[in-house]
N, C-alpha and C. Protein backbone atom coordinates (compact mmCIF):
# COMPACT_ATOMS: atom_id res chain seq x y z
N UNK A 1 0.85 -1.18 0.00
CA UNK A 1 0.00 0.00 0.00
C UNK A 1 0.89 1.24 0.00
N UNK A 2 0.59 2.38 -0.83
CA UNK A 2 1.19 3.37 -1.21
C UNK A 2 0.65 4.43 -0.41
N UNK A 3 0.73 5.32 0.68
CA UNK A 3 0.73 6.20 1.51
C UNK A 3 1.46 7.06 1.21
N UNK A 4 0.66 8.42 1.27
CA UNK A 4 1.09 10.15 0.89
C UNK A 4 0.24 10.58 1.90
N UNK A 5 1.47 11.64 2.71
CA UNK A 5 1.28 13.06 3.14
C UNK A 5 1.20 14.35 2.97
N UNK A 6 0.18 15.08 2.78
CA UNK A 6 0.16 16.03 2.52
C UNK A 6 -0.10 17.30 3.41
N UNK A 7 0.57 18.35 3.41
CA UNK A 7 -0.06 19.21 4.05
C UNK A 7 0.02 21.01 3.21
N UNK A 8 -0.21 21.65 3.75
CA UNK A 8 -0.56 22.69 2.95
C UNK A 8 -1.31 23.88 3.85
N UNK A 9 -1.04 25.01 3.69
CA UNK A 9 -1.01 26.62 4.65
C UNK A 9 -1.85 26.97 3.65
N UNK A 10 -3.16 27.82 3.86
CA UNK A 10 -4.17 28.65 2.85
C UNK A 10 -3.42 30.09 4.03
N UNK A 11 -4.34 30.68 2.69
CA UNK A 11 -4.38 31.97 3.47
C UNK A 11 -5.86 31.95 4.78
N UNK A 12 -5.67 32.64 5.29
CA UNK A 12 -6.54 32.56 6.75
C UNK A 12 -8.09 33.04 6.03
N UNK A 13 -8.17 33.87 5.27
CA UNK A 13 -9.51 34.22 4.55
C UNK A 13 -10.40 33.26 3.97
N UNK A 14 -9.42 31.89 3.24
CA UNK A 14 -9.50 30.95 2.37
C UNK A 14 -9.75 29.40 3.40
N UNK A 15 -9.49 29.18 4.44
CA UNK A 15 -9.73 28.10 4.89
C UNK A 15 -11.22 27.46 5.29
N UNK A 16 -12.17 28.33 5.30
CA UNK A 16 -13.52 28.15 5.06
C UNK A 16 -13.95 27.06 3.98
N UNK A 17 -12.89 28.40 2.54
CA UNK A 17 -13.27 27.84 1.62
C UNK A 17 -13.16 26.31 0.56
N UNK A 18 -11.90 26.46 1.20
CA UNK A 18 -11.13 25.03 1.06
C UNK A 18 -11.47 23.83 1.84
N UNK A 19 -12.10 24.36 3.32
CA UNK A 19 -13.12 23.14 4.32
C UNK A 19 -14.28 22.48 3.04
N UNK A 20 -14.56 23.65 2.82
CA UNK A 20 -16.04 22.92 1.95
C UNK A 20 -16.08 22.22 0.90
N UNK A 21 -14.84 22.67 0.12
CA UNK A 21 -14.07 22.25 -1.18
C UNK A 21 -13.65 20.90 -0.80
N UNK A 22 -13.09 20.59 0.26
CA UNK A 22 -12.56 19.19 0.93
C UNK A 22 -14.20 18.31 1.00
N UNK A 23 -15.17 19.13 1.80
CA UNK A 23 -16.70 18.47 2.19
C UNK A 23 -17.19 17.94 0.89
N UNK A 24 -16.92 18.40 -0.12
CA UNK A 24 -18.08 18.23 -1.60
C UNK A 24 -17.09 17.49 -1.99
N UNK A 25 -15.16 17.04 -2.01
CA UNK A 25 -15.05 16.12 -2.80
C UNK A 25 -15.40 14.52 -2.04
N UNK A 26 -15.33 14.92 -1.03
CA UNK A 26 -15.94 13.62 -0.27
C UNK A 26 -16.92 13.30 0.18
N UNK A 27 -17.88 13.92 -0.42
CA UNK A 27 -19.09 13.38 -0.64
C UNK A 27 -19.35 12.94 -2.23
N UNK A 28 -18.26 13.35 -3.08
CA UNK A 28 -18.13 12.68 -4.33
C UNK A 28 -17.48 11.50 -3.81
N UNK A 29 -16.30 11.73 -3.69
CA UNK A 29 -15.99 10.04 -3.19
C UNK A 29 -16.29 9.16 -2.61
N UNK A 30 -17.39 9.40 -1.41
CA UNK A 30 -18.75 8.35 -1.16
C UNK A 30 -19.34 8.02 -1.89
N UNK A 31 -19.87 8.76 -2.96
CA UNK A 31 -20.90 8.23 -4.17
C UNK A 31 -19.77 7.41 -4.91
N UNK A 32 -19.02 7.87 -5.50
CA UNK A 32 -18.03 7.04 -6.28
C UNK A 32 -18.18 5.41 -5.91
N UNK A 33 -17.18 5.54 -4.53
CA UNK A 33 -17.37 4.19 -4.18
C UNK A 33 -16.05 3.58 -4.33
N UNK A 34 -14.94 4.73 -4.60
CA UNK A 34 -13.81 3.72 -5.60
C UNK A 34 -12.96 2.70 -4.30
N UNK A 35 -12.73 1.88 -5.54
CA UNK A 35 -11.58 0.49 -4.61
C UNK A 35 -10.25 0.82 -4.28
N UNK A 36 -9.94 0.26 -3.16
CA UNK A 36 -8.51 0.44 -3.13
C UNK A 36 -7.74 1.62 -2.44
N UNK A 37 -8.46 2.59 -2.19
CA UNK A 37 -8.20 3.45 -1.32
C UNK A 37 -8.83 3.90 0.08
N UNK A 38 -7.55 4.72 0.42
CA UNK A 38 -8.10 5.20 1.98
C UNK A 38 -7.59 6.50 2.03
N UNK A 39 -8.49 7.72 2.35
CA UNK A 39 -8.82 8.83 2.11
C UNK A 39 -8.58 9.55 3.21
N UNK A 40 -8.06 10.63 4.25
CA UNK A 40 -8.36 11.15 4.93
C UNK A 40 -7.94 12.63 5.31
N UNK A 41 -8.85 13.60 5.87
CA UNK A 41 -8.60 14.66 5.20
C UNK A 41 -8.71 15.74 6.41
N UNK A 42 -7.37 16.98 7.47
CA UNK A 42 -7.88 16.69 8.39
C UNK A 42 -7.40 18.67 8.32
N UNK A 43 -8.46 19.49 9.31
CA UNK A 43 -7.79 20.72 9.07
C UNK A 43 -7.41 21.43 10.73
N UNK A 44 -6.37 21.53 10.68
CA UNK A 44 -5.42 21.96 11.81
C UNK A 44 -6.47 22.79 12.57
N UNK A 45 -6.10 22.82 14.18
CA UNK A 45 -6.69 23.69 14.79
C UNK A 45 -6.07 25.44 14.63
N UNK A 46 -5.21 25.32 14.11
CA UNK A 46 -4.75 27.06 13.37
C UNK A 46 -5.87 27.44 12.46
N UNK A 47 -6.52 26.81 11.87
CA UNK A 47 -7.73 27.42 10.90
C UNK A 47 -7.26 27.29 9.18
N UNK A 48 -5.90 27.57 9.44
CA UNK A 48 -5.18 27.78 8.03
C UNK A 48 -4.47 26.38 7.71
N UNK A 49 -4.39 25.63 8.33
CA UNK A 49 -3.53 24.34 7.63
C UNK A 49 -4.29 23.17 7.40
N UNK A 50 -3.58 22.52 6.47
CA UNK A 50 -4.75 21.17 6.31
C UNK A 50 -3.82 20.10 6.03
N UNK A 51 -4.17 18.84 6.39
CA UNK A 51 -3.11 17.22 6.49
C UNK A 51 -3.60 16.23 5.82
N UNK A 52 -4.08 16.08 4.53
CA UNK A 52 -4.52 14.49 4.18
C UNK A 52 -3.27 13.46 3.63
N UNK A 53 -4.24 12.86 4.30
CA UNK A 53 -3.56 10.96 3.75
C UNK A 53 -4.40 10.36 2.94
N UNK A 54 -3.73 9.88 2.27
CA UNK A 54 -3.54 9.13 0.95
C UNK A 54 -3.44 8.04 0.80
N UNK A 55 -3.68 6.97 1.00
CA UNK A 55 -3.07 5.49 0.78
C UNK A 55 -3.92 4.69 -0.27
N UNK A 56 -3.27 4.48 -1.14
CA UNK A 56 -3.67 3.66 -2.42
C UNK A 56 -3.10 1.94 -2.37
N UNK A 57 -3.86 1.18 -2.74
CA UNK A 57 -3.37 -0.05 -2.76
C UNK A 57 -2.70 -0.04 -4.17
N UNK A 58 -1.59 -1.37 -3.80
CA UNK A 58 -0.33 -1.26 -5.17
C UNK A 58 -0.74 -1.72 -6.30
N UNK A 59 -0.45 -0.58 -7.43
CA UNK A 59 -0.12 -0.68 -8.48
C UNK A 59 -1.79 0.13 -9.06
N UNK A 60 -3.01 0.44 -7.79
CA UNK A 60 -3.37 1.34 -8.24
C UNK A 60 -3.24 2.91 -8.58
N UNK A 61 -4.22 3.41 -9.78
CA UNK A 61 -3.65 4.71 -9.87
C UNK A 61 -4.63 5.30 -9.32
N UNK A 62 -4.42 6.65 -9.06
CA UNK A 62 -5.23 7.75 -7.90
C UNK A 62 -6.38 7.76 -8.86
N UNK A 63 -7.40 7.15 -7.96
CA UNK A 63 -8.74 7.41 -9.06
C UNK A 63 -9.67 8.60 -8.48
N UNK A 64 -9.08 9.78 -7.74
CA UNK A 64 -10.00 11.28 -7.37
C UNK A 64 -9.66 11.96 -8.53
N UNK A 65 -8.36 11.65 -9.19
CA UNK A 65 -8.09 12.82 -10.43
C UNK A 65 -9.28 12.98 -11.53
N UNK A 66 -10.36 11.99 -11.53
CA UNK A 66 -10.93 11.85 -12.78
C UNK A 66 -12.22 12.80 -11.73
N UNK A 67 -12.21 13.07 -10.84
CA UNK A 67 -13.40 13.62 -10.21
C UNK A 67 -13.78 15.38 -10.23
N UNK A 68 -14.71 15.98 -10.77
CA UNK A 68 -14.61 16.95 -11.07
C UNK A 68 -14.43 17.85 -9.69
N UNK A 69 -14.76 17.01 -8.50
CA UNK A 69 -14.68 18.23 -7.04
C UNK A 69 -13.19 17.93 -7.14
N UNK A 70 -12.38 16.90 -7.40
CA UNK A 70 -10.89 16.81 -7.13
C UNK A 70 -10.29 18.42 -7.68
N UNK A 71 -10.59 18.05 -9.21
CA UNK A 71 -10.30 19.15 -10.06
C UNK A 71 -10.98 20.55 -9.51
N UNK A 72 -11.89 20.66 -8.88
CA UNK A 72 -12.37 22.07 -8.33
C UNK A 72 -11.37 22.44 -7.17
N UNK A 73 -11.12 21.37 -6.16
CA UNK A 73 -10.33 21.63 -5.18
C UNK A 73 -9.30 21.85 -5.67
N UNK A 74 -8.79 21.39 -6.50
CA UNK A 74 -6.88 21.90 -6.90
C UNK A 74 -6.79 23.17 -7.29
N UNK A 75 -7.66 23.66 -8.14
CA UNK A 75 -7.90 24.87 -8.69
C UNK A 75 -8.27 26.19 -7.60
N UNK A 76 -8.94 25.70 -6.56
CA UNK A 76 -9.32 26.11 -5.06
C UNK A 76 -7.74 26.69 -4.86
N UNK A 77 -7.11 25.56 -4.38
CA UNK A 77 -6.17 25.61 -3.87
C UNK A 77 -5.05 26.13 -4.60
N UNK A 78 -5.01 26.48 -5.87
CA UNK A 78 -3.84 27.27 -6.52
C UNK A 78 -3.50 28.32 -5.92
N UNK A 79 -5.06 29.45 -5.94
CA UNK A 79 -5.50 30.47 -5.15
C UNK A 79 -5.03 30.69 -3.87
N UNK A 80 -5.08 30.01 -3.38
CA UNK A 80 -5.04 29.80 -1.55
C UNK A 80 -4.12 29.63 -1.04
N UNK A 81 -3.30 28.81 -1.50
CA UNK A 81 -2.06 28.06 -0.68
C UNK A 81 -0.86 29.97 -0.70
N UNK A 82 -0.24 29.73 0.61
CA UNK A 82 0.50 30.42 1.04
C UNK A 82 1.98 30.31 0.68
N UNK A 83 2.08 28.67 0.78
CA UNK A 83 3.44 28.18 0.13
C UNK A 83 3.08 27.00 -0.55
N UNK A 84 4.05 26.38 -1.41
CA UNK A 84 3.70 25.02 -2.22
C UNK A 84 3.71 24.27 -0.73
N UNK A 85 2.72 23.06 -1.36
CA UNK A 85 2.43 22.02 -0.54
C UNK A 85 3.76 21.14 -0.32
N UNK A 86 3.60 20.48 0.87
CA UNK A 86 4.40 18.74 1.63
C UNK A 86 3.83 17.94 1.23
N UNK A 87 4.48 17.05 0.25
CA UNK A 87 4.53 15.91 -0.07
C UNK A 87 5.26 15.01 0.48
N UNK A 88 4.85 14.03 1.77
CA UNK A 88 6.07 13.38 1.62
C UNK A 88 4.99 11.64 1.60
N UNK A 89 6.24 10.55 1.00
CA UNK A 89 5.71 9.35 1.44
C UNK A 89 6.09 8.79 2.83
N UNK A 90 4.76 7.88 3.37
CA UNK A 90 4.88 7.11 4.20
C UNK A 90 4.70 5.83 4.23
N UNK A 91 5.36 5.25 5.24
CA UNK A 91 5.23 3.76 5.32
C UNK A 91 4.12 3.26 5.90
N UNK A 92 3.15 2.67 5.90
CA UNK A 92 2.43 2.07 7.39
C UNK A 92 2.88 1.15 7.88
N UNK A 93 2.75 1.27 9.26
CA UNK A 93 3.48 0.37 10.65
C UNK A 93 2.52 -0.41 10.87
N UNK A 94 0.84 -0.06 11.21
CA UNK A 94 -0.33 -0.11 11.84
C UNK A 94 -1.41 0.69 11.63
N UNK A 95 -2.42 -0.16 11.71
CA UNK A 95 -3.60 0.63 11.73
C UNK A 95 -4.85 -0.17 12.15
N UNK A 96 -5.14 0.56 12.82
CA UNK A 96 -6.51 0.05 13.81
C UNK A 96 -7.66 0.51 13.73
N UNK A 97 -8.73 0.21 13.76
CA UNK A 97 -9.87 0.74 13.08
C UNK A 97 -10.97 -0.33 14.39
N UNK A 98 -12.06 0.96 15.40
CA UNK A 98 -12.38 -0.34 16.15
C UNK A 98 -13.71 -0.17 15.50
């Protein structure tokens, strides 16, 4: 399984807007339904920062790109972001789910 970190600084005006932008693509990606991934999307108690994870099972490809809220949110976020985003990969150790 392929795990990405992301994080990313809006401007303080913009984090509203980017909450909701995050709310509507995942409620596309509930309807979707797609396989193989695990989604999660989380926004700092500063107001302005935001942390999702990413984890794709191997050798799939990211299937949010084909989603038009994906594409609204990136475009969101051209606007917004303060500095380029953190990318980094992770490993998973564990995960528990009760």
């Amino acid at each position: 399984m392929s795990t990405i970190l992301f994080r990313s600084h809006v401007r303080p005006e913009q984090g509203d807007a980017v909450e909701a932008g995050v709310r509507k693509l995942f409620a596309a990606v509930e309807e979707a339904a797609p396989k193989g991934i695990r989604y999660s999307s989380f926004r700092h108690s500063d107001g302005d920062s935001f942390v999702v994870l990413l984890a794709l099972d191997e050798g799939l490809e990211h299937p949010l790109t084909g989603l038009p809220e994906f594409k609204a949110l990136q475009e969101l976020l051209k606007e917004s972001l303060v500095e380029p985003p953190v990318m980094e990969e992770m490993t998973l150790l564990g995960d528990y789910r009760a």
